[in-house]
Protein backbone atom coordinates (compact mmCIF):
# COMPACT_ATOMS: atom_id res chain seq x y z
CA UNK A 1 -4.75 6.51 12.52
CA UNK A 2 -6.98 3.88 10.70
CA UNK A 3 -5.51 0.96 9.91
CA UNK A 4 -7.19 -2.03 7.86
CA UNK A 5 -6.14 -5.40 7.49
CA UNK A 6 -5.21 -6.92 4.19
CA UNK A 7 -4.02 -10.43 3.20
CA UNK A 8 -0.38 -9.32 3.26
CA UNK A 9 -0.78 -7.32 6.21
CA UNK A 10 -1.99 -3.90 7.33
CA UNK A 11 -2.18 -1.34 4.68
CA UNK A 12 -3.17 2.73 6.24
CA UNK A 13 -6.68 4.12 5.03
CA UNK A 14 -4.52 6.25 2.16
CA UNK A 15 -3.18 3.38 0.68
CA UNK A 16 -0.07 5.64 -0.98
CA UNK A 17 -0.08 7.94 1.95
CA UNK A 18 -0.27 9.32 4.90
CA UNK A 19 -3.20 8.38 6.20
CA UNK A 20 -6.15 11.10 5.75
CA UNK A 21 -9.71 12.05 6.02
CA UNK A 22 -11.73 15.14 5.34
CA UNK A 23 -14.42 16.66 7.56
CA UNK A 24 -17.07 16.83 4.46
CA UNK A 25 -18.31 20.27 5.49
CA UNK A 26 -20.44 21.19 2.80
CA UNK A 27 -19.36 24.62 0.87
CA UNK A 28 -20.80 26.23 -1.82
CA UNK A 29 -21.59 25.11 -5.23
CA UNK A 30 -18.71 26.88 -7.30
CA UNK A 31 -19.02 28.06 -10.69
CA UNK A 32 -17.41 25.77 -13.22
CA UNK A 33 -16.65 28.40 -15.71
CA UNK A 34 -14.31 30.03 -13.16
CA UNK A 35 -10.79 31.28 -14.50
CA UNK A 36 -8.09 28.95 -13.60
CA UNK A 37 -6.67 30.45 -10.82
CA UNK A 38 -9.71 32.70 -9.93
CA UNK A 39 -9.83 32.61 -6.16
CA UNK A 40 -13.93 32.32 -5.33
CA UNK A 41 -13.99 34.16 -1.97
CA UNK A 42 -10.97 36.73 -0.54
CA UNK A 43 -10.28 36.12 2.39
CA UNK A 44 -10.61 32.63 2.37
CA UNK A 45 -12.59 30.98 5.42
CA UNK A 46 -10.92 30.58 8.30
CA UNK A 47 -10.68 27.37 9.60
CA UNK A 48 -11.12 26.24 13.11
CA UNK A 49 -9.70 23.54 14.69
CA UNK A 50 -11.56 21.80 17.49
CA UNK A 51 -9.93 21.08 20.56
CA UNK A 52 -11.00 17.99 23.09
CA UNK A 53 -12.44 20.07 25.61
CA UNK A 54 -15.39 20.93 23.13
CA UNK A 55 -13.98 24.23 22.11
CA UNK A 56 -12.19 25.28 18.88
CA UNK A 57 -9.74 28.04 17.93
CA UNK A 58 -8.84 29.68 14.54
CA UNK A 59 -5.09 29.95 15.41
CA UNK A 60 -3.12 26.63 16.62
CA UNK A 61 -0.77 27.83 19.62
CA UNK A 62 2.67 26.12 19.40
CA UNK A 63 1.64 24.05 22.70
CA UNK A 64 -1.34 23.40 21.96
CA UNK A 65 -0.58 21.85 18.96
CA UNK A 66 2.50 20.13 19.93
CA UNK A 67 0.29 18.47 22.66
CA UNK A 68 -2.14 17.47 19.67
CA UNK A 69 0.61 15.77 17.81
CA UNK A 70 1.74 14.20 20.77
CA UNK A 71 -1.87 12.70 21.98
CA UNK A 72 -2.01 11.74 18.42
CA UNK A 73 1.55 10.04 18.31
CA UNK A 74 3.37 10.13 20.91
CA UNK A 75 6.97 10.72 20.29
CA UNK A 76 6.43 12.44 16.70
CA UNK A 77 7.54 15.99 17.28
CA UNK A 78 11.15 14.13 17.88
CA UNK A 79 10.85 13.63 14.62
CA UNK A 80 9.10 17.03 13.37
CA UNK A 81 10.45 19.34 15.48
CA UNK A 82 8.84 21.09 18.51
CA UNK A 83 6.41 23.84 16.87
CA UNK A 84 8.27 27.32 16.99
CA UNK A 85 4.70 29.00 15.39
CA UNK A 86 1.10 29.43 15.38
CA UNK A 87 -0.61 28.21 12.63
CA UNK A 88 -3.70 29.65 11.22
CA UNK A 89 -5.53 27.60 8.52
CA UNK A 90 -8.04 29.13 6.31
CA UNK A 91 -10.12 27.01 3.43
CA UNK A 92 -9.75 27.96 -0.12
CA UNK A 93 -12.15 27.05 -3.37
CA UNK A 94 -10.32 27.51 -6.72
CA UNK A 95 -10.75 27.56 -10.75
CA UNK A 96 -8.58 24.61 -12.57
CA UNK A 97 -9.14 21.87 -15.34
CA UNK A 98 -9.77 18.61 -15.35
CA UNK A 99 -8.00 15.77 -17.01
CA UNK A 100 -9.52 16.68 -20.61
CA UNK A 101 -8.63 20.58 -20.05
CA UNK A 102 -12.68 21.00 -18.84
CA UNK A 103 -13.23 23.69 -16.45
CA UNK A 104 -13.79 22.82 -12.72
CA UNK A 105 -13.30 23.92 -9.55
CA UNK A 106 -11.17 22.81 -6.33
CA UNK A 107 -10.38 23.01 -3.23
CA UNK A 108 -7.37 23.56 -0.31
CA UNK A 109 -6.10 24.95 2.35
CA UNK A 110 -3.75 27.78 3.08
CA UNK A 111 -1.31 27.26 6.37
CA UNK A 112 -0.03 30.57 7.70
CA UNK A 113 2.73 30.88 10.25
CA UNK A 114 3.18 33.75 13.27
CA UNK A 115 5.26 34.29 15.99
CA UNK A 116 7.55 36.26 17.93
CA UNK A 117 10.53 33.19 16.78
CA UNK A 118 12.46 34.69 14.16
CA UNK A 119 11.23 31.79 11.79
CA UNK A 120 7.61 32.34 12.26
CA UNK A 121 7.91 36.62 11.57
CA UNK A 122 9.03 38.78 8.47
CA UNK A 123 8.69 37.15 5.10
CA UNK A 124 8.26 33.28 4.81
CA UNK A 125 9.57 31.03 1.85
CA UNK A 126 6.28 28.90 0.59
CA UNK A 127 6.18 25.07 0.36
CA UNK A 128 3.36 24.25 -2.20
CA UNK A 129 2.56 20.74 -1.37
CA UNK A 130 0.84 17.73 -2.73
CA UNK A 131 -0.95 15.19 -0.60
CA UNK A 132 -0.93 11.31 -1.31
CA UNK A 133 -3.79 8.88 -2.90
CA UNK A 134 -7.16 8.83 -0.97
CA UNK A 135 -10.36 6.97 -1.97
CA UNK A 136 -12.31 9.30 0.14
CA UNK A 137 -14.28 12.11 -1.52
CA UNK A 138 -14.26 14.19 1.43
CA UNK A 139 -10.32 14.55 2.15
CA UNK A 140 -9.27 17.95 2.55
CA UNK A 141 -6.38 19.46 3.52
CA UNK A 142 -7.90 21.98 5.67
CA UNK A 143 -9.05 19.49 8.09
CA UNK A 144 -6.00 19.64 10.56
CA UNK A 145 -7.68 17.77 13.46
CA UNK A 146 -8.83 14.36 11.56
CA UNK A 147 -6.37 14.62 8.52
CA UNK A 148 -3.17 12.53 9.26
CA UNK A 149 -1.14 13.79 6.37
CA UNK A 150 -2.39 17.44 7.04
CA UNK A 151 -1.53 17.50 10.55
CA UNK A 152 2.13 15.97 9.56
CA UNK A 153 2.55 19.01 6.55
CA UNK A 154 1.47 21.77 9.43
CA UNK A 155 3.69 20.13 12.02
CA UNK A 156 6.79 19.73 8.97
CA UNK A 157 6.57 23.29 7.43
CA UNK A 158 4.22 25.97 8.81
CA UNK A 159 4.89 25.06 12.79
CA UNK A 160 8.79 25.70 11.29
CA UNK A 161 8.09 28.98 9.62
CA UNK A 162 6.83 27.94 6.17
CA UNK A 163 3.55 29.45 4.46
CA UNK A 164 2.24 26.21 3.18
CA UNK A 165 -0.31 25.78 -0.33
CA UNK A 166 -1.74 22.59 -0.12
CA UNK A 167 -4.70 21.89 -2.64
CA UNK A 168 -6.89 18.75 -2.08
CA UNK A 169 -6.82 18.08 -6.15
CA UNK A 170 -9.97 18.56 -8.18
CA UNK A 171 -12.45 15.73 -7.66
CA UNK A 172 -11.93 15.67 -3.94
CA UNK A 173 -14.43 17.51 -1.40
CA UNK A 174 -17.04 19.92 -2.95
CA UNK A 175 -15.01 19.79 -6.55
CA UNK A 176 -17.29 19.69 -8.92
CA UNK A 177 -15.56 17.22 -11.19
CA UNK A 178 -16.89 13.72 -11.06
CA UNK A 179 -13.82 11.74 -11.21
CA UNK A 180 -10.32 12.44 -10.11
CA UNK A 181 -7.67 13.32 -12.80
CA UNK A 182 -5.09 11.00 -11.51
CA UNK A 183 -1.53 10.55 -11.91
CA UNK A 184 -2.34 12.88 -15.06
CA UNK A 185 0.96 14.64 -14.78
CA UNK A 186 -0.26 17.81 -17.39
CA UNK A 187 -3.34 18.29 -15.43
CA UNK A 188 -1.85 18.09 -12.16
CA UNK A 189 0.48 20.68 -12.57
CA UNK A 190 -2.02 22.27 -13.92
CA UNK A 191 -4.13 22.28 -10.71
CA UNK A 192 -1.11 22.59 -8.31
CA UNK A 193 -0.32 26.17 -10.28
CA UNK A 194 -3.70 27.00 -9.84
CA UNK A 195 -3.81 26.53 -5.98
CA UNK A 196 -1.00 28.85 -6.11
CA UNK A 197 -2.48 31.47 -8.22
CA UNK A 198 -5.61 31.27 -6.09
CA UNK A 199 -3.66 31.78 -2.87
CA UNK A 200 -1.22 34.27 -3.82
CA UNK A 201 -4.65 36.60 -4.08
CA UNK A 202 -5.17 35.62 -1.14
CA UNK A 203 -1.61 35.97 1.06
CA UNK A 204 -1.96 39.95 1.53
CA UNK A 205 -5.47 39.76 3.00
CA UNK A 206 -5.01 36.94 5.63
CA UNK A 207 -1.30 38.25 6.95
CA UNK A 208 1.17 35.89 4.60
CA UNK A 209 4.29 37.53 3.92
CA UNK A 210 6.10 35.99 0.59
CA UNK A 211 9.50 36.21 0.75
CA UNK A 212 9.42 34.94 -2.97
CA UNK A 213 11.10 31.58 -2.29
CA UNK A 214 8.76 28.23 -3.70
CA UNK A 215 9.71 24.99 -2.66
CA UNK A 216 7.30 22.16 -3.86
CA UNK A 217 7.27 19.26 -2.24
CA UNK A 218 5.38 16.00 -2.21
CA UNK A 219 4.51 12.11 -0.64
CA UNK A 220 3.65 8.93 -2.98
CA UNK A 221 1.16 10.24 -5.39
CA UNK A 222 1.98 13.50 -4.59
CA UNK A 223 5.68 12.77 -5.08
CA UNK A 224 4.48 12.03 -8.71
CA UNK A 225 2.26 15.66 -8.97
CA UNK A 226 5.25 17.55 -7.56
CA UNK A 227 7.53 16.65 -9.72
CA UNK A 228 5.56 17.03 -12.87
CA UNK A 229 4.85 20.76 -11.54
CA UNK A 230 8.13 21.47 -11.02
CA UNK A 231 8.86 20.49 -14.87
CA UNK A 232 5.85 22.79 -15.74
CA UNK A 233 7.11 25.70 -13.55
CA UNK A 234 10.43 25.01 -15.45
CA UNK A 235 8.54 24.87 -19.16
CA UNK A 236 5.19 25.92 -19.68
CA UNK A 237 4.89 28.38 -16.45
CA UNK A 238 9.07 29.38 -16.68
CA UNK A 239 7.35 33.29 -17.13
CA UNK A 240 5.20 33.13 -14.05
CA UNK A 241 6.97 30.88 -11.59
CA UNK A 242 10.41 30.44 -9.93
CA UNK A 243 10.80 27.58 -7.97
CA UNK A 244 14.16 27.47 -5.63
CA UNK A 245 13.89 23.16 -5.02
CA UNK A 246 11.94 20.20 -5.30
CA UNK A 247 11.48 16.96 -2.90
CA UNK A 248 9.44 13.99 -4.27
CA UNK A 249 8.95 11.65 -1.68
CA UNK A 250 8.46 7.87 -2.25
CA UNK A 251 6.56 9.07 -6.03
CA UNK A 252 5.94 7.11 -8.87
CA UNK A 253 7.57 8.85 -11.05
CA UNK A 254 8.84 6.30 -13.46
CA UNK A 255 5.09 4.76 -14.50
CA UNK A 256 6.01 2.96 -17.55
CA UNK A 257 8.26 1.19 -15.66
CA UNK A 258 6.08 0.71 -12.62
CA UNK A 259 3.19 -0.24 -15.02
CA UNK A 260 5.57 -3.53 -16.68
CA UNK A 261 6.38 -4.39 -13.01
CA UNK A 262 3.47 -4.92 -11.73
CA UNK A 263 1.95 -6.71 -15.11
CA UNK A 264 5.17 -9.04 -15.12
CA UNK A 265 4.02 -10.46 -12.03
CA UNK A 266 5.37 -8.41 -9.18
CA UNK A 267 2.28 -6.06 -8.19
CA UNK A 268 2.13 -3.82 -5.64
CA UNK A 269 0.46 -3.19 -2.46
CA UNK A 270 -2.83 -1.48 -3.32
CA UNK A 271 -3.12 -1.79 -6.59
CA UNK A 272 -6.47 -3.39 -6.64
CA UNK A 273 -7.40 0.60 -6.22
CA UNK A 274 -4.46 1.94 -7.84
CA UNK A 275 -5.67 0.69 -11.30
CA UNK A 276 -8.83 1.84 -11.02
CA UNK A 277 -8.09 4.94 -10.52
CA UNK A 278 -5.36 4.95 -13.32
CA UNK A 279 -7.90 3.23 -15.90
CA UNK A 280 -10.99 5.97 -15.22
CA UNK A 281 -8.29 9.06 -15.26
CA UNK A 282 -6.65 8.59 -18.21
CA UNK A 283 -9.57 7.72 -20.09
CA UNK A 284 -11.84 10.53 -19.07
CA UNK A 285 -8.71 12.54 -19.94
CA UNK A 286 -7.82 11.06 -23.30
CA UNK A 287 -10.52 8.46 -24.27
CA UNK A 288 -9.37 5.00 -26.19
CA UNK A 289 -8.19 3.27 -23.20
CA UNK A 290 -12.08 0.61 -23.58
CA UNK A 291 -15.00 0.54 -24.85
CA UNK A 292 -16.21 -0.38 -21.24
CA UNK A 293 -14.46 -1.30 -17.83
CA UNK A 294 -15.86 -4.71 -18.60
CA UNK A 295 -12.79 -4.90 -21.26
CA UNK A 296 -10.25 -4.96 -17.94
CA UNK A 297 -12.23 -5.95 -15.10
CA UNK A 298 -14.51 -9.33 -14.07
CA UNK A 299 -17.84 -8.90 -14.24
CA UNK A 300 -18.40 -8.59 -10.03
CA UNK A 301 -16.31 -5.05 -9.78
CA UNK A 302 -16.73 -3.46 -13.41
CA UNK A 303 -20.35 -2.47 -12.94
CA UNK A 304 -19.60 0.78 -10.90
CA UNK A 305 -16.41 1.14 -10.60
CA UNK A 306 -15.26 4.69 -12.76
CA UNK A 307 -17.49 6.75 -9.74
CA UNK A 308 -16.30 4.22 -7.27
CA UNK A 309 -13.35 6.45 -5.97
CA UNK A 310 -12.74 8.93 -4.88
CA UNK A 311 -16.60 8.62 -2.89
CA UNK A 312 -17.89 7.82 0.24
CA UNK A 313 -16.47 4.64 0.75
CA UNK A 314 -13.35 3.98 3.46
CA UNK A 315 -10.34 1.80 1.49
CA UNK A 316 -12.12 -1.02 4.51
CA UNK A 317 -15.64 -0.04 3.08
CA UNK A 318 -14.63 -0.88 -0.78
CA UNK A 319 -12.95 -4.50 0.67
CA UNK A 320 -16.12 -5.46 3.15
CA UNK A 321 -18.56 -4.35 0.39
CA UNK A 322 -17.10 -6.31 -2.12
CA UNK A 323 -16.87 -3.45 -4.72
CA UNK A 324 -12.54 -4.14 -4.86
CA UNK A 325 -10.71 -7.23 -3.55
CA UNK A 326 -8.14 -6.72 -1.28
CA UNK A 327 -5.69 -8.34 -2.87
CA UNK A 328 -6.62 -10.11 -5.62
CA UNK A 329 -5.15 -8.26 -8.65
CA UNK A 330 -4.65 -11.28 -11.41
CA UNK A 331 -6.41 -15.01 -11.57
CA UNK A 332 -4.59 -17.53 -9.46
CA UNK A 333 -3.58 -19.31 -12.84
CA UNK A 334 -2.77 -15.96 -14.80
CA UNK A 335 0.86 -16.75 -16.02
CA UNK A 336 3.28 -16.00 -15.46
CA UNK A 337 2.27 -16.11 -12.13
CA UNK A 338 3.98 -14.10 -9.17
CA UNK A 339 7.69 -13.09 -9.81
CA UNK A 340 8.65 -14.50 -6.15
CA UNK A 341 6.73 -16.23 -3.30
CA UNK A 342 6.47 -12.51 -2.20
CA UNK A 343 4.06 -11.75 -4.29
CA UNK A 344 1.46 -14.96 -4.14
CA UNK A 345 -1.32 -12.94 -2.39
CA UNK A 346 -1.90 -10.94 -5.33
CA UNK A 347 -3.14 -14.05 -7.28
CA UNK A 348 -6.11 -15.43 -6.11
CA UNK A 349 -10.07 -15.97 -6.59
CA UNK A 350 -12.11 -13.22 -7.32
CA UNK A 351 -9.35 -11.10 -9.09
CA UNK A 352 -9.76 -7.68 -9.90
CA UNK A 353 -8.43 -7.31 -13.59
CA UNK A 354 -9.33 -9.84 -16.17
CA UNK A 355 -6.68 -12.39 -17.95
CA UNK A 356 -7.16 -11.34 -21.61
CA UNK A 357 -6.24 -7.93 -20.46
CA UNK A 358 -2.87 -8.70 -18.80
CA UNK A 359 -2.02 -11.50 -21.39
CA UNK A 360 -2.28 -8.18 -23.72
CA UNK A 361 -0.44 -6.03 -21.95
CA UNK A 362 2.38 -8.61 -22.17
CA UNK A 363 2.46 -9.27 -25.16
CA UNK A 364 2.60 -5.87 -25.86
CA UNK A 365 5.56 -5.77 -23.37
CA UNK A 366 7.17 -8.50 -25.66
CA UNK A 367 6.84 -7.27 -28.95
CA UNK A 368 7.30 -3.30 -27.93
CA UNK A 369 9.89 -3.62 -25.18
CA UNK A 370 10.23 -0.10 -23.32
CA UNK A 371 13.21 1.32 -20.47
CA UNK A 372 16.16 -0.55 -22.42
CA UNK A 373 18.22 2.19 -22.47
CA UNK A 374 17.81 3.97 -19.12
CA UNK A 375 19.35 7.45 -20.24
CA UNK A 376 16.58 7.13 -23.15
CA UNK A 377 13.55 4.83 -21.52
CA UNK A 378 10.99 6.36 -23.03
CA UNK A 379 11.95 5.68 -26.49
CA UNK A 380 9.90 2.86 -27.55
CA UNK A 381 6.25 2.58 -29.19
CA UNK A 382 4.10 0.58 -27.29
CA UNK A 383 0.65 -0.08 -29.38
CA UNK A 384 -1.21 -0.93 -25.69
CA UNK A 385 -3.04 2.36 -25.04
CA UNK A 386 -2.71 1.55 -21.28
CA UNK A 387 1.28 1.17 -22.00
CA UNK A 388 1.13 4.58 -24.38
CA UNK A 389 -0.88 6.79 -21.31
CA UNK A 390 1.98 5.13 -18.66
CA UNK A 391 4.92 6.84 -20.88
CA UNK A 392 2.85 10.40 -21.38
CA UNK A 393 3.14 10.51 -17.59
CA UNK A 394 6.13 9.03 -17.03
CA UNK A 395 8.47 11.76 -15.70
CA UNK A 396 11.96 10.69 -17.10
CA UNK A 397 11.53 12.84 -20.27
CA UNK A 398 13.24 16.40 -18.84
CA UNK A 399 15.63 17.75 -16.51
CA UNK A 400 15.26 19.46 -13.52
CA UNK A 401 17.18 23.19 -13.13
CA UNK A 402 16.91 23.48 -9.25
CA UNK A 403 18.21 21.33 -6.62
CA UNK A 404 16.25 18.25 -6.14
CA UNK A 405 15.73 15.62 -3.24
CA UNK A 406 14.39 12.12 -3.82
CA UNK A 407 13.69 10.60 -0.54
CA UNK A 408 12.24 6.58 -0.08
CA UNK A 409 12.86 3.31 1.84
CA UNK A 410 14.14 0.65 -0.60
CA UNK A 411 11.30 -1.69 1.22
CA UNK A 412 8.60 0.34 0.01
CA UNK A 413 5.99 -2.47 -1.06
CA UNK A 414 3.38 -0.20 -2.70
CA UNK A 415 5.50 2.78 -4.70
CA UNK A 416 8.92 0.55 -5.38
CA UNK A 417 12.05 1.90 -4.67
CA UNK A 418 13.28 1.49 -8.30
CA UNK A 419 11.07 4.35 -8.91
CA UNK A 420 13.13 6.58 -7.66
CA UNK A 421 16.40 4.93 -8.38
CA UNK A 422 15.59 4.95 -12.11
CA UNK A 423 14.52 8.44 -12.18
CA UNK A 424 17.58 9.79 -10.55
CA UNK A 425 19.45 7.57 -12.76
CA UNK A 426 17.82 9.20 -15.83
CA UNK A 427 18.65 12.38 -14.70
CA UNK A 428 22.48 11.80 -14.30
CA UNK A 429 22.79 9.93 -17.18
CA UNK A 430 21.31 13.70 -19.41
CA UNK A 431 23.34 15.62 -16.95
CA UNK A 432 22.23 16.59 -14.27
CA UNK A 433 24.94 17.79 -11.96
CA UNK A 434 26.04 15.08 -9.04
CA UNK A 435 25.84 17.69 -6.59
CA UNK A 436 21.95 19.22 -7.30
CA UNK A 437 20.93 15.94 -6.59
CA UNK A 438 20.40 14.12 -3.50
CA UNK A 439 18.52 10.58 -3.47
CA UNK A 440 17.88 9.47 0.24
CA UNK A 441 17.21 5.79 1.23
CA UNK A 442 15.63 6.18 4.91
CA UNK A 443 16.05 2.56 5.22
CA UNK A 444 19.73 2.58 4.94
CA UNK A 445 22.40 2.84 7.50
CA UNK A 446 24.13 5.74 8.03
CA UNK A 447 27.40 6.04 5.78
CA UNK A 448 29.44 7.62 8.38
CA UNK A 449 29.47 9.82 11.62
CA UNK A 450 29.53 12.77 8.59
CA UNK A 451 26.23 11.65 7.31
CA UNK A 452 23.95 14.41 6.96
CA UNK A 453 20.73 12.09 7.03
CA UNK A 454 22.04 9.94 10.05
CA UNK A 455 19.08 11.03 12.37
CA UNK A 456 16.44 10.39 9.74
CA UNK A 457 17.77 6.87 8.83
CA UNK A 458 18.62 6.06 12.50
CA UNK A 459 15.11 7.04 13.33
CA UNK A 460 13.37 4.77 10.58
CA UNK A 461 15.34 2.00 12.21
CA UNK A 462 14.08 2.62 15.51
CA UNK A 463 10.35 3.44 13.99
CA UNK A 464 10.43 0.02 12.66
CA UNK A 465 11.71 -1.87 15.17
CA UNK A 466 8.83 -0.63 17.21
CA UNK A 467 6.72 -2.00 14.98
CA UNK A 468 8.64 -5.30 15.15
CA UNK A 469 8.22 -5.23 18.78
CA UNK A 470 4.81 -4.08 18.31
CA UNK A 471 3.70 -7.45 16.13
CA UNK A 472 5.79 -9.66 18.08
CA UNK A 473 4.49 -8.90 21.26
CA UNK A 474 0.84 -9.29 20.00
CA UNK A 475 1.80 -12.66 18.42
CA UNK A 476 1.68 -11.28 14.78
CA UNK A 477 4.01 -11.79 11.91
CA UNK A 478 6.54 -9.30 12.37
CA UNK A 479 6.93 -8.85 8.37
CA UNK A 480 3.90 -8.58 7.74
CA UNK A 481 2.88 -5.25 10.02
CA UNK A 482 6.35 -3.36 8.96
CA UNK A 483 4.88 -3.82 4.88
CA UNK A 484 1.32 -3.01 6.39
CA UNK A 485 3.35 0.13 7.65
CA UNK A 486 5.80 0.77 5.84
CA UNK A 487 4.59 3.25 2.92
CA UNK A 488 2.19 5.27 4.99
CA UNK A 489 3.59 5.47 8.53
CA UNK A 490 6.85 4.69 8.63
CA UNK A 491 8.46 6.53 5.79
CA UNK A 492 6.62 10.15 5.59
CA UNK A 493 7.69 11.94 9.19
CA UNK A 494 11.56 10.82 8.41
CA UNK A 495 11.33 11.65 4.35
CA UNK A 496 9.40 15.29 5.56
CA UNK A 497 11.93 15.86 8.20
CA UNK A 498 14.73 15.40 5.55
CA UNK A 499 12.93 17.31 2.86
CA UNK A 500 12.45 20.36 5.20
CA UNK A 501 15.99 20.36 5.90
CA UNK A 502 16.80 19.99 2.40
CA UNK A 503 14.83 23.14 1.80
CA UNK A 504 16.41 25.28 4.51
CA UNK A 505 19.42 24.16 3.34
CA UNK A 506 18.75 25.38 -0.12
CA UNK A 507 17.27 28.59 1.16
CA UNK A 508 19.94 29.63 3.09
CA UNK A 509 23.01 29.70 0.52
């Protein structure tokens, strides 16, 4: 796993994630007046995995992968479970929209279980899955040897009997689209539906048996798009989709509140890319948000910077290049400054977003105050368009119908914990039953011997006091490598382990 140092620490390639990385093999130009849905070859291509002795197979063997998890990280499948099935992976290419409704294309990848266990045979429930940020063009889901997050999904679901969907999200590998739509909630609902679609034409041709049970689950970013497909599932889609749960995982679900955070003075870690690639989705989905990036960023970084990401550039590669600044979000005299000492290394020299734009922001903040009333937080009229694009995709404006799992670590230093506290709130407070909902703090002692999420939480402990050990024995600040770790490695094997057993839970009453 690639791991790049920041001022504050070490911060994982993905930045909200999982760490990832695509292969970039080349596919076909596709069509962007496809159908949304349409499914551009049937079968799909069948991906194969390459092994270390120069080989490569097109169906994962339980051992053979468990060993690759292992070599990878040793240790992990005490966390995901020893794989009970093969896994066959084949590479799919998709019609969807982009942010302004356009037609585009897509891509992902299709995870099919087998076996002789009795959870890899007969008809399998379906986990339709959204990945975490990326700056890299060529992520893709597929890519099960050199994708992180996609190895972690296969080992979490289809090693345990799941048929997993998993699209990469229009703008990513051979997309067509030349930015990424993100944190658009409408359009990436849209695009999650349409993975589905495509794959469901594909499930009878490469051997996956529905059972007709959809669980959708997602990690940071992803938290975010599986949430906000679960609502359209529930509204727009109710006709065409049944979903039987939902887990969001460490999402940022609550962005109007997220967005005054970080503005107040408490920004998180990775937002000198974060913003970026908030500012160019939302306005090549709705336009008004500048006239040019010059209106938010300093000269040095806005020249460039709406095809910056996702591209071909590592998260190091945009630091050591100089197109983004580690950490650098506001001017060292921007006021106010940092809302603790915690937060000093994200004022500095060669800042990312320009004073005049914060200073409006906040005094947009001050004279159109939003989240007052947290059973109504999105009842407020902000006149910053930035502010007025956070609330259309803020989540905290329905209710869920199916059980629900929020999973985080209340240490999270780049998706905040509150994110998930307030949404959950939100939902209690319009009535959501108690019992459908289950908010897990991995970073949290166990409440009891009866706690149903002891392992997970006694497991993050241990996790991370490896990585105390870890610093401490190569004489580096011990705080700073569990924040450097904490979003992207620590927190997504125990959050996935408790999400899967969430969903079997679910599945089986």
């Amino acid at each position: 796993m690639r791991q790049y140092t920041l001022a504050l620490g070490v911060l994982s390639a993905a930045v909200l994630t999982a760490c990832g990385g695509g292969d970039g093999t080349p596919g076909p130009t596709l069509d962007t007046t496809l159908a949304r849905g349409s499914l551009v070859a049937n079968p799909p291509n069948l991906v194969p995995i390459p092994q270390a002795d120069g080989t490569a197979v097109t169906k994962l063997d339980p051992v053979v992968f468990k060993a690759m998890l292992e070599a990878g990280q040793p240790g992990i499948t005490q966390v995901t479970g020893v794989p009970k099935c093969a896994i066959t992976t084949y590479y799919m290419k998709y019609g969807t929209v982009g942010g302004a409704n356009e037609a585009t294309d897509a891509t992902g990848a299709i995870m099919v279980p087998s076996g002789t266990d009795p959870a890899c045979a007969g008809p399998r429930p379906v986990v339709l899955y959204a990945h975490g940020t990326t700056v890299e063009k060529s992520f893709n889901m597929a890519n099960l040897r050199d994708n992180a997050e996609s190895s972690l999904v296969a080992a979490m679901y289809a090693a345990q009997g799941f048929i997993v969907v998993a699209p990469n999200y229009a703008g990513y590998d051979v997309s067509s689209l030349p930015y990424t739509p993100y944190l658009n909630a409408e359009q990436s609902a849209n695009d999650m539906v349409d993975s589905l679609r495509a794959a469901r034409k594909a499930f009878a041709t490469i051997g996956a048996s529905d059972s007709g049970k959809l669980v959708i689950a997602g990690y940071s970013q992803g938290g975010h798009v599986a949430m906000a497909t679960q609502r359209a599932m529930q509204t727009t889609y109710a006709s065409e989709f049944k979903v039987t749960a939902l887990a969001g995982m460490s999402g940022p679900y609550a962005l109007g509140l997220l967005g005054d955070t970080v503005f107040s003075g408490a920004p998180n870690a990775g937002g000198t890319v974060f913003i970026p690639l908030i500012t160019t989705s939302w306005q090549k989905s709705y336009g008004g948000l500048y006239s040019s990036p010059s209106d938010i960023y300093e000269a040095k970084y806005a020249t460039g910077i709406e095809t910056l990401m996702p591209g071909p550039l590592t998260l190091t590669g945009l630091f050591t290049s100089g197109k983004l600044p580690q950490t650098a979000l506001f001017a060292k005299d921007s006021l106010p400054g940092p809302a603790t000492p915690a937060f000093a290394a994200f004022f500095g020299d060669g800042n990312l977003v320009k004073t005049s734009f914060r200073n409006a922001y906040l005094a947009d903040m001050q004279a159109n105050p939003c989240g007052a009333n947290p059973a109504d937080p999105l009842n407020c009229t902000p006149a910053s368009p930035f502010r007025k694009d956070g609330l259309k995709n803020d989540l905290r404006n329905y209710v869920p119908n199916v059980p629900v799992m929020m999973c985080g670590g209340n240490g999270d230093p780049t998706v905040f914990f509150a994110s998930t506290q307030a949404t959950a709130g939100f939902f209690l407070a319009k009535g959501y039953p108690a019992a459908g909902l289950t908010v897990l703090d991995v970073d949290s002692a166990p409440t009891s011997a009866a706690d149903p999420f002891a392992a997970a939480k006694v497991g993050f402990a241990q996790a991370k006091a490896g990585v105390i050990a870890a610093a401490t024995a190569a004489g580096q600040n011990p705080a700073v490598a569990v924040a450097g770790a904490y979003h992207a490695t620590l927190v997504p094997p125990f959050c996935n382990a408790a999400a899967r057993g969430f969903f079997q839970q679910v599945l089986a009453r």
